[in-house]
N, C-alpha and C. Protein backbone atom coordinates (compact mmCIF):
# COMPACT_ATOMS: atom_id res chain seq x y z
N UNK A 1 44.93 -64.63 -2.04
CA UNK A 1 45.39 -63.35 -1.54
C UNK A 1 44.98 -62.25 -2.53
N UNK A 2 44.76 -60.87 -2.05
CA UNK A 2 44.12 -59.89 -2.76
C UNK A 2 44.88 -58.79 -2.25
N UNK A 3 45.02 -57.44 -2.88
CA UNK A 3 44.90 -56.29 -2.43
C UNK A 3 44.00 -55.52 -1.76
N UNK A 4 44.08 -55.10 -0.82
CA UNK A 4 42.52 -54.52 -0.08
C UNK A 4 42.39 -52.45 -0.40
N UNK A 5 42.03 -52.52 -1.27
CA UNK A 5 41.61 -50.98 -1.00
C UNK A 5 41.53 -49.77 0.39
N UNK A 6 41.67 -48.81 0.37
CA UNK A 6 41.18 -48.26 1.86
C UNK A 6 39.76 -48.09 1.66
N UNK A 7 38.99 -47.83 0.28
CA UNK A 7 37.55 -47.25 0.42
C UNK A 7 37.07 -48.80 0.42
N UNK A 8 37.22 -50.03 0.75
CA UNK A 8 36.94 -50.70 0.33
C UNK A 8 36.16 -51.25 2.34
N UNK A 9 37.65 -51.33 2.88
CA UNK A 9 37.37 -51.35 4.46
C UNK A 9 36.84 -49.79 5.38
N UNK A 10 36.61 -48.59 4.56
CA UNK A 10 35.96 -48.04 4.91
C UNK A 10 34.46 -47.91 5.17
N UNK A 11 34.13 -48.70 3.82
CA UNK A 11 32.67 -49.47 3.57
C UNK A 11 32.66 -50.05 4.88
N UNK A 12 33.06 -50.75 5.32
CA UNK A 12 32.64 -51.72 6.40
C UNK A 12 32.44 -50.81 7.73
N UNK A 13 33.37 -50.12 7.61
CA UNK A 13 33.32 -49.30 8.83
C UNK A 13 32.53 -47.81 9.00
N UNK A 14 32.10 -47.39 8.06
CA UNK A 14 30.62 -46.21 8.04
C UNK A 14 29.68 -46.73 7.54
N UNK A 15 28.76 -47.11 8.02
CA UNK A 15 27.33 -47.17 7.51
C UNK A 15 26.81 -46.71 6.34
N UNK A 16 27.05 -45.36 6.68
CA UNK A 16 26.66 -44.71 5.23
C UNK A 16 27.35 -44.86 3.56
N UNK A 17 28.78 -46.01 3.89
CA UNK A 17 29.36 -45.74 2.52
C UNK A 17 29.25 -47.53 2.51
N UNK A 18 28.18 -48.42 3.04
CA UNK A 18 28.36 -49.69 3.34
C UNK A 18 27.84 -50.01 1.69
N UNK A 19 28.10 -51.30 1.18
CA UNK A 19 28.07 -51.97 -0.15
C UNK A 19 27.96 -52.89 -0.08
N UNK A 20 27.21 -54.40 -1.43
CA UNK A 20 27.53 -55.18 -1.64
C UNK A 20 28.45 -56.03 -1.47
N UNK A 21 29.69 -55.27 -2.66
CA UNK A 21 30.68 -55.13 -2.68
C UNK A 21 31.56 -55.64 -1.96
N UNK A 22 31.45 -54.27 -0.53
CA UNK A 22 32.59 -54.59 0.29
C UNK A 22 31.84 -55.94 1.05
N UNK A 23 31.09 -56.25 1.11
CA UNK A 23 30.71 -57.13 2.50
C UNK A 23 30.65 -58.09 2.02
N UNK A 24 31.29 -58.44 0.51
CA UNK A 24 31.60 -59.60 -0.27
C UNK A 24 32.87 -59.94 -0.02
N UNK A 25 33.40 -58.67 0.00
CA UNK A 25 34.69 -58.39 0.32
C UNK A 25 35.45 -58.97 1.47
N UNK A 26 34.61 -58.97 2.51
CA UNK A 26 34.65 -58.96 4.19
C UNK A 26 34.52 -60.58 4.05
N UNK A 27 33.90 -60.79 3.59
CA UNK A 27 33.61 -62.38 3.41
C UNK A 27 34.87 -63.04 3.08
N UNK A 28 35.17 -62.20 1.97
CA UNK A 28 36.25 -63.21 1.25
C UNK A 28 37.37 -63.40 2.42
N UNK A 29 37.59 -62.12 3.32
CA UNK A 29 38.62 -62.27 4.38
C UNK A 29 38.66 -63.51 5.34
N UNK A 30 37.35 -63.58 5.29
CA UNK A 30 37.54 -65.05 5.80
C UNK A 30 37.92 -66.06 5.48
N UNK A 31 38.61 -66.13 4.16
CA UNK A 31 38.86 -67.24 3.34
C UNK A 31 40.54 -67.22 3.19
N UNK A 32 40.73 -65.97 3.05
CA UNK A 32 41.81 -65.52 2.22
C UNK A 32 42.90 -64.74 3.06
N UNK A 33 43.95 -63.92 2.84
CA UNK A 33 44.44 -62.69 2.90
C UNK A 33 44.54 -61.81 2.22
N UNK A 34 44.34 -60.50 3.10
CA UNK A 34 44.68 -58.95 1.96
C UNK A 34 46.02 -58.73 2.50
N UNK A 35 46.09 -58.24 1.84
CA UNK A 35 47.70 -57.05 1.52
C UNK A 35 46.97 -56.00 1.59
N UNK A 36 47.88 -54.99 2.18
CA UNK A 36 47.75 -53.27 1.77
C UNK A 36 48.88 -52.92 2.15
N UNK A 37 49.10 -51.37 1.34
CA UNK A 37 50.63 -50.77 2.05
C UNK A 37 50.62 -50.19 2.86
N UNK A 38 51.33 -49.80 3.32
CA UNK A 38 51.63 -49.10 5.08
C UNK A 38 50.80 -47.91 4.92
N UNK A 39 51.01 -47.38 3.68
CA UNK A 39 49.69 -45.98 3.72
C UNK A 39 48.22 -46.25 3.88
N UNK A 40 47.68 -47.81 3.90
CA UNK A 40 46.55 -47.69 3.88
C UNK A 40 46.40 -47.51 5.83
N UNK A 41 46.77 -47.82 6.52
CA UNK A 41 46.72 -47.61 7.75
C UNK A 41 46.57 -46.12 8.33
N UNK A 42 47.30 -45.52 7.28
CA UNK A 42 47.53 -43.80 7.59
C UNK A 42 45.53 -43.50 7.17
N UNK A 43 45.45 -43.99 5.77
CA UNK A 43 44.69 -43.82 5.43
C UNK A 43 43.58 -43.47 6.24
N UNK A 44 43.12 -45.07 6.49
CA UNK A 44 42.15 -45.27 7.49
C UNK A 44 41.97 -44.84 8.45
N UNK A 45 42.81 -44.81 9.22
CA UNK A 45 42.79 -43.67 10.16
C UNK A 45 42.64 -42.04 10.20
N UNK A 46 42.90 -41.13 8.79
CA UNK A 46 42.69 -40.25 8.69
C UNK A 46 40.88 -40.21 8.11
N UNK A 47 40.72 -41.04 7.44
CA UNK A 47 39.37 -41.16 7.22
C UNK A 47 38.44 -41.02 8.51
N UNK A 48 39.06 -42.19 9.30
CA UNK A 48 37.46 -41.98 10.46
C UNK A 48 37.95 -40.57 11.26
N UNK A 49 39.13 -40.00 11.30
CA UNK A 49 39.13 -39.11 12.22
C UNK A 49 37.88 -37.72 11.17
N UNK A 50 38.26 -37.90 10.02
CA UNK A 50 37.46 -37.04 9.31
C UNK A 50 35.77 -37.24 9.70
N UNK A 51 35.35 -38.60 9.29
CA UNK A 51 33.95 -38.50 9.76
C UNK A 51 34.03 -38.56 11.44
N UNK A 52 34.75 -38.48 12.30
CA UNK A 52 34.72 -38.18 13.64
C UNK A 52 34.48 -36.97 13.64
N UNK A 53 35.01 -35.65 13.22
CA UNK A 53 34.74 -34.34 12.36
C UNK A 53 33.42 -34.02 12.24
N UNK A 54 33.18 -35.06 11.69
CA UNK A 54 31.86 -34.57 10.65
C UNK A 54 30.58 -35.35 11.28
N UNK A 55 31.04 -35.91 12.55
CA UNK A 55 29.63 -36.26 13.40
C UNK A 55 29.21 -37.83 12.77
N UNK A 56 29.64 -38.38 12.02
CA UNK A 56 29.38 -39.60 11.31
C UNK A 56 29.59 -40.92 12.10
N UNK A 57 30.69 -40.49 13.09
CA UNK A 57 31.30 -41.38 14.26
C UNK A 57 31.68 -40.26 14.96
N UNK A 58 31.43 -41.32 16.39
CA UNK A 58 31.95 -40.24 17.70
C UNK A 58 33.02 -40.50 17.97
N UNK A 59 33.97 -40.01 18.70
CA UNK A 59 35.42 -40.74 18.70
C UNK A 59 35.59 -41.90 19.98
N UNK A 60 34.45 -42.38 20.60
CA UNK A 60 34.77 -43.28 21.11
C UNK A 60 34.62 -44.75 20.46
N UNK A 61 34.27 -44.89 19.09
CA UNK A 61 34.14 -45.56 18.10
C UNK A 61 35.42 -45.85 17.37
N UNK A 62 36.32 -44.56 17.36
CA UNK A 62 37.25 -44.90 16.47
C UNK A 62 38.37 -46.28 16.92
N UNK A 63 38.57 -46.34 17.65
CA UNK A 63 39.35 -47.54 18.61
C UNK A 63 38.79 -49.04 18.51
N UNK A 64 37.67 -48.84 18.78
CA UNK A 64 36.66 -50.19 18.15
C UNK A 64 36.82 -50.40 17.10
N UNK A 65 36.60 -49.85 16.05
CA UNK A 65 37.17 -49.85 14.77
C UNK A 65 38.19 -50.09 14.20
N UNK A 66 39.14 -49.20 14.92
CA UNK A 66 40.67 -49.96 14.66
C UNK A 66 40.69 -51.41 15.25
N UNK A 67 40.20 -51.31 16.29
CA UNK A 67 40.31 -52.94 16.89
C UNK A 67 40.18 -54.08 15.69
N UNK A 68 38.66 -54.19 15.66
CA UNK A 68 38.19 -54.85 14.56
C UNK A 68 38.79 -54.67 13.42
N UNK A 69 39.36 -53.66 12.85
CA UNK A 69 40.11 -54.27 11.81
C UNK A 69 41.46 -55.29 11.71
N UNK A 70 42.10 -54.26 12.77
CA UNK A 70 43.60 -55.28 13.31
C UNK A 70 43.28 -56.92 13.50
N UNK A 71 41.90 -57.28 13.56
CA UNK A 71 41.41 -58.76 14.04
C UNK A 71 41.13 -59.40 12.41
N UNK A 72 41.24 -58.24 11.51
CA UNK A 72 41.19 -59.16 9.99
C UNK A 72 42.21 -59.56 9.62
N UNK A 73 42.19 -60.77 8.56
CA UNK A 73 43.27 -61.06 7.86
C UNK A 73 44.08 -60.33 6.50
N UNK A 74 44.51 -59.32 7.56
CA UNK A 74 45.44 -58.39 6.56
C UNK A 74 46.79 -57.88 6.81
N UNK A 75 47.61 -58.68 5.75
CA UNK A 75 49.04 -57.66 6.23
C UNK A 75 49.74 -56.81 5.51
N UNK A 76 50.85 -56.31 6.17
CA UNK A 76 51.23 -55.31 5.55
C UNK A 76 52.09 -55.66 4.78
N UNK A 77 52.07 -54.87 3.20
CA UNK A 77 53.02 -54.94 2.40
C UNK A 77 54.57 -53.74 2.47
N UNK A 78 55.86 -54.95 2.52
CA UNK A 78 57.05 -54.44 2.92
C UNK A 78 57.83 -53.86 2.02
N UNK A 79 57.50 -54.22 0.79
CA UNK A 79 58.55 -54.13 -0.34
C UNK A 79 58.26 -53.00 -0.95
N UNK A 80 56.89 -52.31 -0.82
CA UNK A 80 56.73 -51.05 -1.50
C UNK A 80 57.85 -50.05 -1.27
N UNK A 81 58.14 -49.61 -0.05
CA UNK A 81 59.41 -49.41 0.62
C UNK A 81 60.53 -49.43 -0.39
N UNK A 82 60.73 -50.23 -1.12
CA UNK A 82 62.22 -50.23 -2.32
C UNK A 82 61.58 -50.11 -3.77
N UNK A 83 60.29 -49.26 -4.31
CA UNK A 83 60.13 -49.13 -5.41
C UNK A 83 61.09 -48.33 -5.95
N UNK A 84 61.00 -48.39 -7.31
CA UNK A 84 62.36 -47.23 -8.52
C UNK A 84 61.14 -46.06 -8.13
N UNK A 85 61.66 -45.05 -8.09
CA UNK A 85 60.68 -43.51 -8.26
C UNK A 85 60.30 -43.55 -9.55
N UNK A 86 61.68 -43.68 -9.87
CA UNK A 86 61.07 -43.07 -11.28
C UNK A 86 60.32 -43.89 -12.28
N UNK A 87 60.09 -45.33 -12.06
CA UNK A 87 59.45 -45.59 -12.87
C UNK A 87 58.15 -46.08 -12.10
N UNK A 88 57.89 -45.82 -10.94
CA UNK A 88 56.98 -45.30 -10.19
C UNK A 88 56.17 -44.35 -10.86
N UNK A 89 56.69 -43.22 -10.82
CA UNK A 89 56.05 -42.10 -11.35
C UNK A 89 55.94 -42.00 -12.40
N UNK A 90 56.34 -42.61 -13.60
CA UNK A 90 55.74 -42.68 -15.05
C UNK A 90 54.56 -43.83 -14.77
N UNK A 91 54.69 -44.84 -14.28
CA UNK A 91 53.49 -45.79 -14.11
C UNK A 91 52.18 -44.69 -13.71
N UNK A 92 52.24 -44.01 -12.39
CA UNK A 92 50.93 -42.98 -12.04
C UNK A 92 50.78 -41.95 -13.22
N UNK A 93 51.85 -41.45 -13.72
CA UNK A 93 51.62 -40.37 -14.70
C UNK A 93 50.87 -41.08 -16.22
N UNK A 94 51.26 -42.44 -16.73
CA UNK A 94 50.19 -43.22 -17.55
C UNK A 94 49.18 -42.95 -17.03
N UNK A 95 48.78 -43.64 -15.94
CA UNK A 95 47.35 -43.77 -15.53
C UNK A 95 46.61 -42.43 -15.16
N UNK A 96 47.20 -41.03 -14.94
CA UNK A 96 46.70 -40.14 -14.32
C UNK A 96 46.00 -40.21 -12.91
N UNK A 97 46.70 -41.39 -11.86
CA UNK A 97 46.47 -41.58 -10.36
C UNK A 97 47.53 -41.18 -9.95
N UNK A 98 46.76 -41.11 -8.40
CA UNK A 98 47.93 -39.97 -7.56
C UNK A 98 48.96 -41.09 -6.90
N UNK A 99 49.63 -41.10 -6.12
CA UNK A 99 50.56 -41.66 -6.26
C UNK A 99 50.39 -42.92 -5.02
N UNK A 100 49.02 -42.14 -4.06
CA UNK A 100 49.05 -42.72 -3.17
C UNK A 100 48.00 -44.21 -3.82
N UNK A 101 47.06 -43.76 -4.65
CA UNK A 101 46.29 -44.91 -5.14
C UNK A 101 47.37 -45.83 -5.99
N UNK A 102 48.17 -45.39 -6.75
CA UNK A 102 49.75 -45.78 -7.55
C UNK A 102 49.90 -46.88 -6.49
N UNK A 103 49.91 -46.80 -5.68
CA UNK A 103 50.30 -47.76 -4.22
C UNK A 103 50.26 -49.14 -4.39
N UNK A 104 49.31 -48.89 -4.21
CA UNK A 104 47.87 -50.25 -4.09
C UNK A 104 47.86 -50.95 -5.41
N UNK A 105 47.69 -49.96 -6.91
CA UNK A 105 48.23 -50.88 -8.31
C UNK A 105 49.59 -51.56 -8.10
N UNK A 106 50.55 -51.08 -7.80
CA UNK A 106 51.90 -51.09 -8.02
C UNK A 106 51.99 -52.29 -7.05
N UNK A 107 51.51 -52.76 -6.17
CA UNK A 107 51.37 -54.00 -5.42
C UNK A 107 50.81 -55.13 -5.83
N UNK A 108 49.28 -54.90 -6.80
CA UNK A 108 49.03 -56.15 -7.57
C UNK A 108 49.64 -56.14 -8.64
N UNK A 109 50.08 -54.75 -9.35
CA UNK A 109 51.51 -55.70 -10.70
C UNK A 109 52.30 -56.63 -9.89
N UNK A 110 52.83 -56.02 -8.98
CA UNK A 110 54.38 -56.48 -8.58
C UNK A 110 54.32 -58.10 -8.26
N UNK A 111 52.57 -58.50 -7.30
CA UNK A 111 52.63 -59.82 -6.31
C UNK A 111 51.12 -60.42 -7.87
N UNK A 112 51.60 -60.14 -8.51
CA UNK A 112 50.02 -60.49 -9.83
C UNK A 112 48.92 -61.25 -8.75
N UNK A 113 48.65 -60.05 -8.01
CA UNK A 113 47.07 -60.29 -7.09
C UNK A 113 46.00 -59.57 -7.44
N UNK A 114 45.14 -58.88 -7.54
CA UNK A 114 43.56 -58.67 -7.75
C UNK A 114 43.55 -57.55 -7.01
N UNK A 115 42.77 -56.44 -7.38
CA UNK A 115 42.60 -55.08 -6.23
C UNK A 115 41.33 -55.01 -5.90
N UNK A 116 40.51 -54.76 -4.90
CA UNK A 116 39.45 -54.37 -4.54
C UNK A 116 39.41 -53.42 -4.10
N UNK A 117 38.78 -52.46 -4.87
CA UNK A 117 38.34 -51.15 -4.43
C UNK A 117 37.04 -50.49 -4.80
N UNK A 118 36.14 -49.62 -4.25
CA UNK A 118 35.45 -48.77 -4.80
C UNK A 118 35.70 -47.69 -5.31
N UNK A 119 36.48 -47.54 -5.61
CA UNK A 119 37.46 -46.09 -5.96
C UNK A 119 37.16 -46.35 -7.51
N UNK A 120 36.22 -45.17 -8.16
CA UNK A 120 36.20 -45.32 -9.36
C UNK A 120 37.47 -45.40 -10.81
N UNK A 121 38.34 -44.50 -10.38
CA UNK A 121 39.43 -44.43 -10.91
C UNK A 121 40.79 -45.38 -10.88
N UNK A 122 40.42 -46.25 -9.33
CA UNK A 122 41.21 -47.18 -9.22
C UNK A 122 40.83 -48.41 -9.99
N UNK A 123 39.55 -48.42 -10.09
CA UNK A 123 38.68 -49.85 -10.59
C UNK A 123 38.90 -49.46 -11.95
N UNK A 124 38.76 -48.46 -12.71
CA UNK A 124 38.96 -48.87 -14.10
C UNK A 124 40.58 -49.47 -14.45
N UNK A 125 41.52 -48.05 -13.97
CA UNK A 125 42.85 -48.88 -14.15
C UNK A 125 42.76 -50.29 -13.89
N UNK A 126 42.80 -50.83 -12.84
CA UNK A 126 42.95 -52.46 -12.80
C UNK A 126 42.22 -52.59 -13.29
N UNK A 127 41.02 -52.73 -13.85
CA UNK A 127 40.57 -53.35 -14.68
C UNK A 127 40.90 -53.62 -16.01
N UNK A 128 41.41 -51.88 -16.64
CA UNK A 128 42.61 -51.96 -17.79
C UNK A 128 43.21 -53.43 -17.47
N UNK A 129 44.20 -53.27 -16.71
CA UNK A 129 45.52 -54.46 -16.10
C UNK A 129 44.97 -55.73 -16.02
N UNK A 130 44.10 -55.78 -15.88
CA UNK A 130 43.44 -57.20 -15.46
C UNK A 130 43.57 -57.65 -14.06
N UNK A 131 43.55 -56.58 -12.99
CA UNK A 131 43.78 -56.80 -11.69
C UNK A 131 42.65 -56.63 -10.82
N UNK A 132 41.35 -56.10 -11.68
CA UNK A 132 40.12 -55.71 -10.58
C UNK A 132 39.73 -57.30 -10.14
N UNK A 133 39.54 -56.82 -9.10
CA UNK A 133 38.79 -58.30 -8.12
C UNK A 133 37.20 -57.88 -8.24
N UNK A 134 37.07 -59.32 -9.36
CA UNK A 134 35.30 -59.15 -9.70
C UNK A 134 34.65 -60.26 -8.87
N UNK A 135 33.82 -59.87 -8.02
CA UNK A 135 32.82 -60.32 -7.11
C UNK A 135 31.58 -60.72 -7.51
């Protein structure tokens, strides 16, 4: 089991931001499960509506997309839901991440799982931690 990034399944789903990486990534789903928190759903979804925006996808794509992801092996993490704030927010304020990437760390401390992301700022922290998922 792993943490799944949002830029990570975004890769998969625009062409233009496609990677190694993620499609190592995509692989591993076949093996394994991700976790993400309930924000990565917001996420993702605000993402493609953006490149829906921006002509990158048309919006009769976006639904397919959601489809296909809902068909991976990923669930949602429940417990984020009862973190302390406050030591929430000294954890992001160490690292200088926002609170929503805070997320996604604060899930592989908590379940000691691995993060995959392309998110430059996310990948060094876990990597600090010893949580980057090296491919």
């Amino acid at each position: 089991m792993f943490v799944l990034d949002c830029s990570v399944a975004i890769a998969w789903c625009l062409s233009d931001e496609s990677s190694e990486y993620a499609e190592k990534i995509l692989d591993l789903l076949t093996k394994e499960q991700a976790i993400v928190p309930a924000l990565w759903h917001l996420e993702v979804m605000n993402v493609l509506q953006m490149a829906q925006r921006k002509n990158r996808i048309n919006k009769e794509q976006i639904p397919l997309i959601l489809e296909k992801l809902g068909q991976l092996n990923i669930e949602t993490d429940k417990a984020a839901i009862n973190i302390n704030a406050i030591d929430f927010m000294q954890f992001v304020q160490k690292y200088d991440i926002t609170s929503y990437d805070g997320v996604y760390l604060e899930i592989s401390k908590r379940e000691k799982l691995p993060l995959a992301t392309l998110d430059k700022k996310m990948k060094s922290v876990a990597n600090e931690l010893g949580l980057y998922l090296k491919i």
